[in-house]
C-alpha atoms as a PDB file:
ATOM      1  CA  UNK A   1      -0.369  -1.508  22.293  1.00  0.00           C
ATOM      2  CA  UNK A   2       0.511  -3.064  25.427  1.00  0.00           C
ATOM      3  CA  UNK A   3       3.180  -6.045  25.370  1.00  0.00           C
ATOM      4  CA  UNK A   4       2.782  -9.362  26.966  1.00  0.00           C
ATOM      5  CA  UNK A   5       4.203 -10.495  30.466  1.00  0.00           C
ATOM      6  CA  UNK A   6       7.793 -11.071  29.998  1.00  0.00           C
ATOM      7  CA  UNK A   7       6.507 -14.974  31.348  1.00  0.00           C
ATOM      8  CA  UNK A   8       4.614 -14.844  28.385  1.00  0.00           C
ATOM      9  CA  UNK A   9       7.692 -15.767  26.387  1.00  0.00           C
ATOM     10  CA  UNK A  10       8.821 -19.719  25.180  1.00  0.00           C
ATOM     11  CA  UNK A  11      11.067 -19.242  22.627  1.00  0.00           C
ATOM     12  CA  UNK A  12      14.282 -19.495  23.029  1.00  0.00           C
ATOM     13  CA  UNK A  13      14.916 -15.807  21.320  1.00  0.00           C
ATOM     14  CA  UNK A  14      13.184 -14.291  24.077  1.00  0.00           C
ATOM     15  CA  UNK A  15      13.574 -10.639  25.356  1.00  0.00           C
ATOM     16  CA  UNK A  16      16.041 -10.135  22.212  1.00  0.00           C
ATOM     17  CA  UNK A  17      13.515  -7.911  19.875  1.00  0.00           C
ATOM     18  CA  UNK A  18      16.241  -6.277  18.572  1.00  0.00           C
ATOM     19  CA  UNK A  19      18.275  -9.070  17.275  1.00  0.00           C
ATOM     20  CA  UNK A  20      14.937 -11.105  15.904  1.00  0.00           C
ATOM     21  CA  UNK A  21      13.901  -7.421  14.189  1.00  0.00           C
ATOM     22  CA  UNK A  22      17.609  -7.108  12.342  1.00  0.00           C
ATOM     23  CA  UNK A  23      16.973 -10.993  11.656  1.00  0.00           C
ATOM     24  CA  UNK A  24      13.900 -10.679  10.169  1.00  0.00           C
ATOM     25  CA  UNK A  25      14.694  -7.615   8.102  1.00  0.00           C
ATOM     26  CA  UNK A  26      17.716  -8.431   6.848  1.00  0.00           C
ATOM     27  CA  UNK A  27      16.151 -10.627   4.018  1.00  0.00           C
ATOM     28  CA  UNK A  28      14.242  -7.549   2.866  1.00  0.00           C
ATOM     29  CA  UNK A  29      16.973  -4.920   2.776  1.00  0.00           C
ATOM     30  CA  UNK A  30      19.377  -7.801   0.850  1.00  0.00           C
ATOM     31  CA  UNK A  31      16.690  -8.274  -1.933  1.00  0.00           C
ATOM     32  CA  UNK A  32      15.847  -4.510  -2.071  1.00  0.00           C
ATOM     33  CA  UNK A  33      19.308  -3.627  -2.355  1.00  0.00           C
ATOM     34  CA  UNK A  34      20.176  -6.150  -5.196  1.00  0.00           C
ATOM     35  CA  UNK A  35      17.134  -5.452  -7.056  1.00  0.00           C
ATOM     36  CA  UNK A  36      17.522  -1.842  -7.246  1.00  0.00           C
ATOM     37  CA  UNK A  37      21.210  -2.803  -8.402  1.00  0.00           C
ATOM     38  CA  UNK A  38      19.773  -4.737 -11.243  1.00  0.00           C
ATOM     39  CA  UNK A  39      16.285  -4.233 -12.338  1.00  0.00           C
ATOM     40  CA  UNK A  40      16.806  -5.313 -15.188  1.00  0.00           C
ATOM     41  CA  UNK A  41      14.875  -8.219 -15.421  1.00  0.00           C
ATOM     42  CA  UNK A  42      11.890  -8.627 -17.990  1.00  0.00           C
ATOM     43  CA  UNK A  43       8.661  -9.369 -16.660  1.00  0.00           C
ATOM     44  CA  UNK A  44       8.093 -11.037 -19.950  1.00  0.00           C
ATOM     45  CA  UNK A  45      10.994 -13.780 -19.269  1.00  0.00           C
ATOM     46  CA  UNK A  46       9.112 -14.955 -16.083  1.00  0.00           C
ATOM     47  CA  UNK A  47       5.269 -15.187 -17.809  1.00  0.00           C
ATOM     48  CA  UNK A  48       6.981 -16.774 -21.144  1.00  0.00           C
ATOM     49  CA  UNK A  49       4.860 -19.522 -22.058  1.00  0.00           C
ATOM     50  CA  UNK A  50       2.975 -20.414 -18.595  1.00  0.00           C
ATOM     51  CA  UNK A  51      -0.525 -20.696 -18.100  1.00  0.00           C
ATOM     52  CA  UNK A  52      -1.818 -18.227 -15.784  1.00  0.00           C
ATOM     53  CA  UNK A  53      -2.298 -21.497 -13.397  1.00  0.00           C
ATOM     54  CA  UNK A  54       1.357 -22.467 -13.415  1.00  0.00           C
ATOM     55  CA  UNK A  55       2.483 -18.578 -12.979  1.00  0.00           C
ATOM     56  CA  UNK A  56      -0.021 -18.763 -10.041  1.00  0.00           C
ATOM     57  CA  UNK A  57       1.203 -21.594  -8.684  1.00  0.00           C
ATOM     58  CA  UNK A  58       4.818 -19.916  -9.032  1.00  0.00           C
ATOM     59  CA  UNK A  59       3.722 -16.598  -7.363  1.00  0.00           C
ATOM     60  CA  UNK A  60       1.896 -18.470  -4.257  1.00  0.00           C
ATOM     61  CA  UNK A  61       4.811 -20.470  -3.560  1.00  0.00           C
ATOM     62  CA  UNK A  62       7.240 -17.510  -3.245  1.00  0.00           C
ATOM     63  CA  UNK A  63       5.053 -15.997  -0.987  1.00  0.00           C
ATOM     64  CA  UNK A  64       4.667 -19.134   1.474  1.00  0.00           C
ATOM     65  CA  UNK A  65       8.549 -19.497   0.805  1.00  0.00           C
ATOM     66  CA  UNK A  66       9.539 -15.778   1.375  1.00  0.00           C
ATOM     67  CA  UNK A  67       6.946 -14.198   3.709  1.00  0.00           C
ATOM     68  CA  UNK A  68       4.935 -16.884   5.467  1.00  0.00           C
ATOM     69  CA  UNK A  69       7.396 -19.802   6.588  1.00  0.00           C
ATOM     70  CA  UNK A  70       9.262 -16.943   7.455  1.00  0.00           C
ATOM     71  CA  UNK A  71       7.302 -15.059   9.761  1.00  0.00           C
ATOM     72  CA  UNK A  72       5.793 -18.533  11.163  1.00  0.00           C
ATOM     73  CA  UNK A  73       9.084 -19.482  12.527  1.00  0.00           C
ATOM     74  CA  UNK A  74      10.922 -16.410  13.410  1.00  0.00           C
ATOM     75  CA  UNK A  75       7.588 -15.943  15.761  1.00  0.00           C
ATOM     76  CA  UNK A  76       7.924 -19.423  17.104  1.00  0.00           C
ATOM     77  CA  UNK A  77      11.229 -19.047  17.717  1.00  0.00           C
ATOM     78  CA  UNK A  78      10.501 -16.218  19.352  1.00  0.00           C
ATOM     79  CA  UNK A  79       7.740 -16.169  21.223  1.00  0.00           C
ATOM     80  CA  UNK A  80       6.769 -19.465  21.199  1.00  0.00           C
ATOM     81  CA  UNK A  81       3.219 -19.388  21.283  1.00  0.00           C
ATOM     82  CA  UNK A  82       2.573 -17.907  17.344  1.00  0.00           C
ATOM     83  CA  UNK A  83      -1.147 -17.457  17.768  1.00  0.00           C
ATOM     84  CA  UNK A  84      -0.665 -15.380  20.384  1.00  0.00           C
ATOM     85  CA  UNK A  85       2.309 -13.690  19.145  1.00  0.00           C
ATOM     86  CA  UNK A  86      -0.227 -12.711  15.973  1.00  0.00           C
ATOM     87  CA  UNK A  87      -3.249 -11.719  17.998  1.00  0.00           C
ATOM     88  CA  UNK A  88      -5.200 -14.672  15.817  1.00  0.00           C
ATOM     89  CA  UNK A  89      -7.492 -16.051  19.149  1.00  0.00           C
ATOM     90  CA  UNK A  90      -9.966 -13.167  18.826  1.00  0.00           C
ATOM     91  CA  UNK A  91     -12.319 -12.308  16.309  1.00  0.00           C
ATOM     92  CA  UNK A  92     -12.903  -8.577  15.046  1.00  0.00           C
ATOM     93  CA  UNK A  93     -15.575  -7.040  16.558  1.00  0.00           C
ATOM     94  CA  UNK A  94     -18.785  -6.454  13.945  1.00  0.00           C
ATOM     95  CA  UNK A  95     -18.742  -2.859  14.065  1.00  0.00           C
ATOM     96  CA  UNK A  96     -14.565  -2.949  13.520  1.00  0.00           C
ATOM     97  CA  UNK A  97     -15.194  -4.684  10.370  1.00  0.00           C
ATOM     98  CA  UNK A  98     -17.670  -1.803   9.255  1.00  0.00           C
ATOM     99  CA  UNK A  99     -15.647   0.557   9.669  1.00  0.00           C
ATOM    100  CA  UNK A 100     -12.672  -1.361   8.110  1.00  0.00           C
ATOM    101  CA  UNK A 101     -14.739  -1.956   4.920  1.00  0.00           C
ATOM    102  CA  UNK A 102     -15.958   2.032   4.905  1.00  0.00           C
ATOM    103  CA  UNK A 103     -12.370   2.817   5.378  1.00  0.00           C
ATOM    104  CA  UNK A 104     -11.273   1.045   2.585  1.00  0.00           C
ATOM    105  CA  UNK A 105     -13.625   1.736   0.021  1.00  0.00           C
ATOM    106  CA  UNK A 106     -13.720   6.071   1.084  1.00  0.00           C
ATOM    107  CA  UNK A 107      -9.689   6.023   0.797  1.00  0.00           C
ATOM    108  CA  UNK A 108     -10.369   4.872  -3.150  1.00  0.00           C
ATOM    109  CA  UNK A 109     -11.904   7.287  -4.240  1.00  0.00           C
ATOM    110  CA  UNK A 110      -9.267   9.640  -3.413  1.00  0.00           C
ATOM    111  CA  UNK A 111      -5.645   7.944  -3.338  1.00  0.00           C
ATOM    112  CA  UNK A 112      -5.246   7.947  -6.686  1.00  0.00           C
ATOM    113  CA  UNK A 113      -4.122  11.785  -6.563  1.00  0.00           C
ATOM    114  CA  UNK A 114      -2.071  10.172  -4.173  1.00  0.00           C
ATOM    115  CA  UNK A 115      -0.237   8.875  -7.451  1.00  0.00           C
ATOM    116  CA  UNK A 116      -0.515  12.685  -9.075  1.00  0.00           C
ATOM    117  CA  UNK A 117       1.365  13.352  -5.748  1.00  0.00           C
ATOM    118  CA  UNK A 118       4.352  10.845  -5.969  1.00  0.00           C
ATOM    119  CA  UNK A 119       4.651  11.592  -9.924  1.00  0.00           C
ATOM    120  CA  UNK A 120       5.762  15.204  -8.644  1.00  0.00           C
ATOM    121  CA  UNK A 121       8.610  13.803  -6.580  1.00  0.00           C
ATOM    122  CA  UNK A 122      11.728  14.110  -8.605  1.00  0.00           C
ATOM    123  CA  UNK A 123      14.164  11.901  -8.845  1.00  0.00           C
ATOM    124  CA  UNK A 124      17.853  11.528 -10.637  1.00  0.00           C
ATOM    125  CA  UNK A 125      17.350  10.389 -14.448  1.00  0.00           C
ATOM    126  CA  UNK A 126      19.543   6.881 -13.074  1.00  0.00           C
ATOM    127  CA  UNK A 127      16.977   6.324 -10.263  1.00  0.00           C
ATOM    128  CA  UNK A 128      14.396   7.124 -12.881  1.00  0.00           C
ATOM    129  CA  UNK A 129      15.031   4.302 -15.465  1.00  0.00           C
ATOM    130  CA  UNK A 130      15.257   1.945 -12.265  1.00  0.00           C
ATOM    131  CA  UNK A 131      12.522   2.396 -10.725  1.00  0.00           C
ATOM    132  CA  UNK A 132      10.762   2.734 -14.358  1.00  0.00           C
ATOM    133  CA  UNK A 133      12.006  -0.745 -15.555  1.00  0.00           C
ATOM    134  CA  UNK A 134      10.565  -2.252 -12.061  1.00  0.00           C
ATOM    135  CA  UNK A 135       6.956  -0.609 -12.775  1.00  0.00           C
ATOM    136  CA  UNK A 136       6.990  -1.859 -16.136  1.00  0.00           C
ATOM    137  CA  UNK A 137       7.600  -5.215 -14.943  1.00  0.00           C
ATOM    138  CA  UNK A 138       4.880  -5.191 -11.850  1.00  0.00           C
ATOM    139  CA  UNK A 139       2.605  -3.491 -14.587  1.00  0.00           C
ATOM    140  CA  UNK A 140       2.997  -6.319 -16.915  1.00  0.00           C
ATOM    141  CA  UNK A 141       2.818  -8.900 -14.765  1.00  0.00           C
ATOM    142  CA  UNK A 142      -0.424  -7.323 -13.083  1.00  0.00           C
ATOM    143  CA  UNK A 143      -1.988  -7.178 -16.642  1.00  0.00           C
ATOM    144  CA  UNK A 144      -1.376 -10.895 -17.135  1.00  0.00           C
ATOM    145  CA  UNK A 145      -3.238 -11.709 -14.527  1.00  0.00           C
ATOM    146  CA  UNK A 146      -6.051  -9.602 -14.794  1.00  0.00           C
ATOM    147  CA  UNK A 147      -6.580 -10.450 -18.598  1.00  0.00           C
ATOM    148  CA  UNK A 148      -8.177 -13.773 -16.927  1.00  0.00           C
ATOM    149  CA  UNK A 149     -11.263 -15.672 -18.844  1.00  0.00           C
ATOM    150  CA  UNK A 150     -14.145 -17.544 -17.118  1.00  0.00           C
ATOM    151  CA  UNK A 151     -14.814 -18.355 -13.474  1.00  0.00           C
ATOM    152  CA  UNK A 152     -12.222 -20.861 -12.765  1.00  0.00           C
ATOM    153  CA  UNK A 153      -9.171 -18.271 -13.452  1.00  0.00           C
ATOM    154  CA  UNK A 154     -10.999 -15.385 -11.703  1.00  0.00           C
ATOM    155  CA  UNK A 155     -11.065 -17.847  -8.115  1.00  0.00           C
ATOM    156  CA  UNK A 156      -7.191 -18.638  -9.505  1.00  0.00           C
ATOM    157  CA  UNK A 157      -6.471 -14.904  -9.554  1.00  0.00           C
ATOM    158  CA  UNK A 158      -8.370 -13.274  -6.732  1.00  0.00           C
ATOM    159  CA  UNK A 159      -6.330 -16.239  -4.289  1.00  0.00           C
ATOM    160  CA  UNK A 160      -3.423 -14.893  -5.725  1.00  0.00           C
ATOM    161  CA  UNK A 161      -4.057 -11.218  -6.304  1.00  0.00           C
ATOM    162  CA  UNK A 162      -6.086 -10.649  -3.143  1.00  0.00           C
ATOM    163  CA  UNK A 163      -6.303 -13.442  -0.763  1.00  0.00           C
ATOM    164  CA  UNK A 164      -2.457 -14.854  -0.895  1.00  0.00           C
ATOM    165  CA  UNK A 165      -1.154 -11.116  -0.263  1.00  0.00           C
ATOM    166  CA  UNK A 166      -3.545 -10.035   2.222  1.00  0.00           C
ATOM    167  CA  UNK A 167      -2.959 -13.564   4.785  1.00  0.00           C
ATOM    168  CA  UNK A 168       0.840 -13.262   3.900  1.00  0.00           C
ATOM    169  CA  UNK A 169       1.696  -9.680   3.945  1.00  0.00           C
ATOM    170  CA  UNK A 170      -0.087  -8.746   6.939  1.00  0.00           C
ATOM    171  CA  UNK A 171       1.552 -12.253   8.874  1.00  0.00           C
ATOM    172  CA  UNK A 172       4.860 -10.544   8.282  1.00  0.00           C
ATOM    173  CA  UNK A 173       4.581  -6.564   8.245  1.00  0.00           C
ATOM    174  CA  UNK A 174       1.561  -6.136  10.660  1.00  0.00           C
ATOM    175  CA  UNK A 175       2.242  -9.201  13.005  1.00  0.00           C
ATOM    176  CA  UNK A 176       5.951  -9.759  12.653  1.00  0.00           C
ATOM    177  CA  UNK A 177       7.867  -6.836  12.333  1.00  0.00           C
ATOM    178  CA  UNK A 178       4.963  -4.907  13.751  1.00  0.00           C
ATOM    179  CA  UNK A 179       5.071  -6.922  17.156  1.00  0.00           C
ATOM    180  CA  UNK A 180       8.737  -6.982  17.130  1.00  0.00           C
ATOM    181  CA  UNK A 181       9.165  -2.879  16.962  1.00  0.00           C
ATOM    182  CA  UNK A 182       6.423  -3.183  19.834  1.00  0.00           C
ATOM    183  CA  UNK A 183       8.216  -5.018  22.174  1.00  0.00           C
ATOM    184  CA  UNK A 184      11.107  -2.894  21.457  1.00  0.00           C
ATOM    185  CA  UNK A 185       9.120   0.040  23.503  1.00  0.00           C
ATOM    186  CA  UNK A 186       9.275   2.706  20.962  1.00  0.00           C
ATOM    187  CA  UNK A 187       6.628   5.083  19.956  1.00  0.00           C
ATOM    188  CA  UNK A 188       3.531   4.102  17.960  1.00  0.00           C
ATOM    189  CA  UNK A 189       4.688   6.412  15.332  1.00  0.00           C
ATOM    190  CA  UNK A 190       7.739   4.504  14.797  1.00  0.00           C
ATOM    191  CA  UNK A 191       6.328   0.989  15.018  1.00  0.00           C
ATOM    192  CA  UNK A 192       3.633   2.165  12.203  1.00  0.00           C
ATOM    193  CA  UNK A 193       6.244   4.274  10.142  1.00  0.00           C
ATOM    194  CA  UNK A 194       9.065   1.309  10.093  1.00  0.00           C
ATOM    195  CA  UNK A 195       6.935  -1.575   8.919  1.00  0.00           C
ATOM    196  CA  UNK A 196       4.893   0.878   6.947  1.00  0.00           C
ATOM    197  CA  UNK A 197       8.306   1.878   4.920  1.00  0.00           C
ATOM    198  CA  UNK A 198       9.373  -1.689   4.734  1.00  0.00           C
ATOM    199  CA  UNK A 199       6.037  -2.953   3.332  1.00  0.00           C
ATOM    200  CA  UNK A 200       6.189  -0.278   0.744  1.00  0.00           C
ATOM    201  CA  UNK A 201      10.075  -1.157  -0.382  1.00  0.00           C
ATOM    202  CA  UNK A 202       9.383  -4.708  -0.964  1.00  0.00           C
ATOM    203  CA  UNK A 203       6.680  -3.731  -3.358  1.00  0.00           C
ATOM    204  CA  UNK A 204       9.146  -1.709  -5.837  1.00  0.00           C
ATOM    205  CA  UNK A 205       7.081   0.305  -7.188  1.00  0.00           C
ATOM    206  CA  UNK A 206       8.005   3.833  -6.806  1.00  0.00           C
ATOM    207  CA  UNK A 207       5.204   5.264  -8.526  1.00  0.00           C
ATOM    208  CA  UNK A 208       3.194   3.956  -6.402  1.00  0.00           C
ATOM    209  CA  UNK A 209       5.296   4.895  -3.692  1.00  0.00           C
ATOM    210  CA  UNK A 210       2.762   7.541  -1.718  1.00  0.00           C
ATOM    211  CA  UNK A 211      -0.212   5.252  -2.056  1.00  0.00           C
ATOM    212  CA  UNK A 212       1.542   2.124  -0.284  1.00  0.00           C
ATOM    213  CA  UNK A 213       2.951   4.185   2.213  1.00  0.00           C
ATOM    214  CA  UNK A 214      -0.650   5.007   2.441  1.00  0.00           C
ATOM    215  CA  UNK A 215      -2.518   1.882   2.449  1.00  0.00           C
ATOM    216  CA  UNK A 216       0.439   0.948   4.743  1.00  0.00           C
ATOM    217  CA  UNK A 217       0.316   3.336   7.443  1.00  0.00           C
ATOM    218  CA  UNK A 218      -4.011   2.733   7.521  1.00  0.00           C
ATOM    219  CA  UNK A 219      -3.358  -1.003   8.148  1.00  0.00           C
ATOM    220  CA  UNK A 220      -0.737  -0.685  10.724  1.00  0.00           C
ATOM    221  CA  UNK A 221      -3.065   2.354  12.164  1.00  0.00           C
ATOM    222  CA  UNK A 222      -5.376  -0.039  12.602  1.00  0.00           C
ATOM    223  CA  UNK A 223      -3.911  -3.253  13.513  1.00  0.00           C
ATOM    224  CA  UNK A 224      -2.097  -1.067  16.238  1.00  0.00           C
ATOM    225  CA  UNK A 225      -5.121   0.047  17.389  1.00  0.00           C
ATOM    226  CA  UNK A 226      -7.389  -2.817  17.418  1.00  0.00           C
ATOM    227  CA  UNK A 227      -4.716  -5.715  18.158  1.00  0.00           C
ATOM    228  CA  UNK A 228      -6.608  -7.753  15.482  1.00  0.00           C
ATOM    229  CA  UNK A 229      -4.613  -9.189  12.698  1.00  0.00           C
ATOM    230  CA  UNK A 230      -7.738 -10.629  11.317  1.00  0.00           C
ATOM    231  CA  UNK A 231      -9.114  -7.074  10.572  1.00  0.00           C
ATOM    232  CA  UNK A 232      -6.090  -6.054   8.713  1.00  0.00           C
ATOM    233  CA  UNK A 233      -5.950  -8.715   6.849  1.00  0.00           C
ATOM    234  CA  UNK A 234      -9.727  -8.305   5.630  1.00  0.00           C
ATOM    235  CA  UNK A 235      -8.731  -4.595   4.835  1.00  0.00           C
ATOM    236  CA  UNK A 236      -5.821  -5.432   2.813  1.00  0.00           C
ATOM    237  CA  UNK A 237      -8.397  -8.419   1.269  1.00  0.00           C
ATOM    238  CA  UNK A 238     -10.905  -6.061  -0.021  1.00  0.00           C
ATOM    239  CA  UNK A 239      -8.560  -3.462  -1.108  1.00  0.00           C
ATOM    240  CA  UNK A 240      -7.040  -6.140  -3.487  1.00  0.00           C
ATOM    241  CA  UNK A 241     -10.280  -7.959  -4.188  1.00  0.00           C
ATOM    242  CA  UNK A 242     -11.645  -4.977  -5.260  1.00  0.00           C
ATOM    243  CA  UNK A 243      -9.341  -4.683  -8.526  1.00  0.00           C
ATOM    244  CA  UNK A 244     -10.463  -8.194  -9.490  1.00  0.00           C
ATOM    245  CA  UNK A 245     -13.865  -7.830  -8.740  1.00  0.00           C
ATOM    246  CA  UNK A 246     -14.252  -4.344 -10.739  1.00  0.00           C
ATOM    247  CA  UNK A 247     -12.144  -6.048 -13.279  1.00  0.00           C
ATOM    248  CA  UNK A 248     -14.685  -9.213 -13.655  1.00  0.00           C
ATOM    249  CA  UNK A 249     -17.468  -6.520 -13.722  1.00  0.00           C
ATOM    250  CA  UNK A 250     -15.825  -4.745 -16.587  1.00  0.00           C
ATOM    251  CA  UNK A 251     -15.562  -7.762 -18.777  1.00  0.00           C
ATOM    252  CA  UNK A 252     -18.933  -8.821 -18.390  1.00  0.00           C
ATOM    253  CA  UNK A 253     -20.374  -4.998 -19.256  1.00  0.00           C
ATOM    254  CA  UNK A 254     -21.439  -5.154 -15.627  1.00  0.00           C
ATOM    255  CA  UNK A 255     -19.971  -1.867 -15.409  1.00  0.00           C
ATOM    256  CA  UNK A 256     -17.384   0.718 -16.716  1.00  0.00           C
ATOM    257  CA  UNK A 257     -15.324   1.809 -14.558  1.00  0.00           C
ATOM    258  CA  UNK A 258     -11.908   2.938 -15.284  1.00  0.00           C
ATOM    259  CA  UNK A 259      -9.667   2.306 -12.618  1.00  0.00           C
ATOM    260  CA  UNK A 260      -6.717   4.725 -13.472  1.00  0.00           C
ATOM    261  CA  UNK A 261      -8.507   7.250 -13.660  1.00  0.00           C
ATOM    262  CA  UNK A 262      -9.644   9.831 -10.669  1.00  0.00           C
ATOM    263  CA  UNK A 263     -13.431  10.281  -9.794  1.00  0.00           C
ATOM    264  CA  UNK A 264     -15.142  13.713  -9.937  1.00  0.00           C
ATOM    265  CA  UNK A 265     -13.242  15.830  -7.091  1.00  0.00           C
ATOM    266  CA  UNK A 266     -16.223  16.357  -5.203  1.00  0.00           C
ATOM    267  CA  UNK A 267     -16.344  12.663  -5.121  1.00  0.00           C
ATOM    268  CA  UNK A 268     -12.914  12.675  -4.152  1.00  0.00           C
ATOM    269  CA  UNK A 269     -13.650  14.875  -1.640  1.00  0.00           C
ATOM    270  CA  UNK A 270     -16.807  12.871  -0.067  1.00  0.00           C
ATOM    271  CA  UNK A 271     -14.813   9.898  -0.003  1.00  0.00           C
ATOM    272  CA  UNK A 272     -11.953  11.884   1.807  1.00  0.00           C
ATOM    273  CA  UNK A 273     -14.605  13.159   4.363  1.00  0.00           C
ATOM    274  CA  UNK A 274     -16.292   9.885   4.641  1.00  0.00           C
ATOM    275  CA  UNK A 275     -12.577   8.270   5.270  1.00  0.00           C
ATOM    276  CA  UNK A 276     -11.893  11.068   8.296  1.00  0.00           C
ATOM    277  CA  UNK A 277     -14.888  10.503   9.989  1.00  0.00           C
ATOM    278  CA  UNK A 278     -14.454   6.647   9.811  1.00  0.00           C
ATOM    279  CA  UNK A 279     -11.084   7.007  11.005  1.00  0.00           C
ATOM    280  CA  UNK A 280     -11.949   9.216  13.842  1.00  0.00           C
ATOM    281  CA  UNK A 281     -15.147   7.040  15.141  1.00  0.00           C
ATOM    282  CA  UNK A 282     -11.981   3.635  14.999  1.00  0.00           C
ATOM    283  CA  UNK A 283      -9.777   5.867  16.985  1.00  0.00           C
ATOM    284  CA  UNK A 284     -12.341   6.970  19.858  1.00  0.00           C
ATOM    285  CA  UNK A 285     -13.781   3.495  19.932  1.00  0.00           C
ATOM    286  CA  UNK A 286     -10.053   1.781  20.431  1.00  0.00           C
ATOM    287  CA  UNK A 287      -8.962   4.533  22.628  1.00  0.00           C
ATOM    288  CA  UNK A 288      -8.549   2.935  26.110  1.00  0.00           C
ATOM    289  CA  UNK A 289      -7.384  -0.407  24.857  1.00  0.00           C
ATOM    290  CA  UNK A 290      -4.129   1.462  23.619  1.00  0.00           C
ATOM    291  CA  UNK A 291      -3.546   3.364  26.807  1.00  0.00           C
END
């Protein structure tokens, strides 16, 4: 991905990638650090007696508060210009967001022997009961919401479970640190593998741990490629909505799909084929924009 004219830059932290990278990270490692410290907090103690509106509420406002005032203002102060900066002025190409949504829904039906995968990866019994007292947590707290009734708490938790996270996580992973890493000349690779790591540390959830790094990596792949943060952010948008829609479905009979569970292999392996080819036809159809 090419970088802008150096006349391109306003802010007043121009031509300093490095420092605005360390600033903007240094939040993450600090909270990553102390949580893995102490995880013991009880995901219990934070639902208590809310609503699911008020924990909503609660869970949107950290995100505007942590990720997208944030990355807002370190861009401004940056670059100046933060439309720009984020790549929001063009629209994705139609056939882009094809291949985005077959990209999406192939990698499902495999990445969940992904999480066979990441249960094989041992780790010390103290790590163990950390990073199992942080799933826990994210796993009850994921249940809450999805245990919603009625149409007015499904729009409540599909802004929170799919929209919120897909407009503020790609803001700061994708266009932030992402366009900060660029501008920092190093390899694609590295750009891609340093937000992709990042992304998947702030989630603490090491069981999950090969899947994010994943659905990471795909949505830098193809924000890198395409220079659209629009289209990541409609990946990461149906990835999520997906959960709450196939939820909905469930509770109305609609269907019966278990979502822990993995598909027939051969289905598995379709989807895996399906998700190559997809991936391949992105690549050769982006390839002289990113040379």
């Amino acid at each position: 991905m090419s970088s802008d004219k150096p006349n391109s830059f306003k802010g007043f932290l121009a031509k300093r990638p490095l420092l605005v990278f360390v600033w903007s990270v240094a939040p993450i490692l600090a909270i990553f650090g102390v949580t893995m410290m102490n995880p013991t907090l009880d995901s219990t103690q934070i639902i208590g007696e809310q609503s699911l509106l008020e924990l909503s509420m609660a869970q949107l406002a950290s995100v505007v508060i942590m990720l997208v005032i944030p990355a807002l203002l370190i861009a401004y102060l940056y670059r100046g210009n933060v439309f720009t900066f984020f790549n929001l002025k063009v629209r994705p190409k139609a056939s882009h967001l094809v291949l985005a949504t077959v990209l999406i829904v192939s990698a499902n039906f495999f990445l969940n022997y992904l999480m066979e995968l990441n249960a094989l990866i041992p780790v010390g019994k103290n790590f163990a009961n950390k990073f199992q007292q942080l799933q826990d947590s994210t796993s009850q707290t994921q249940a809450f919401f999805l245990n919603f009734e009625g149409g007015v708490e499904f729009l409540v938790v599909f802004l929170t479970m799919a929209i919120s996270p897909a407009l503020a996580e790609e803001l700061y992973f994708r266009g932030l640190l992402m366009g900060l890493l660029r501008d920092l000349r190093i390899s694609a690779f590295h750009v891609i593998f340093l937000s992709t790591l990042l992304f998947a540390m702030m989630h603490f959830q090491f069981y999950y741990l090969l899947p994010l790094l994943f659905m990471g990596a795909l949505l830098g792949y193809v924000y890198y490629r395409t220079k659209n943060l629009w289209l990541s952010m409609y990946m990461h948008l149906l990835n999520n909505g997906m959960i709450v829609v196939l939820t909905l479905s469930n509770k109305h009979q609609l269907s019966q799909i278990d979502l822990e569970s993995n598909p027939p292999v051969w289905l598995s392996i379709i989807g895996l084929v399906i998700f190559a080819f997809g991936l391949y036809t992105l690549h050769t159809q982006t390839k002289t924009s990113c040379e």
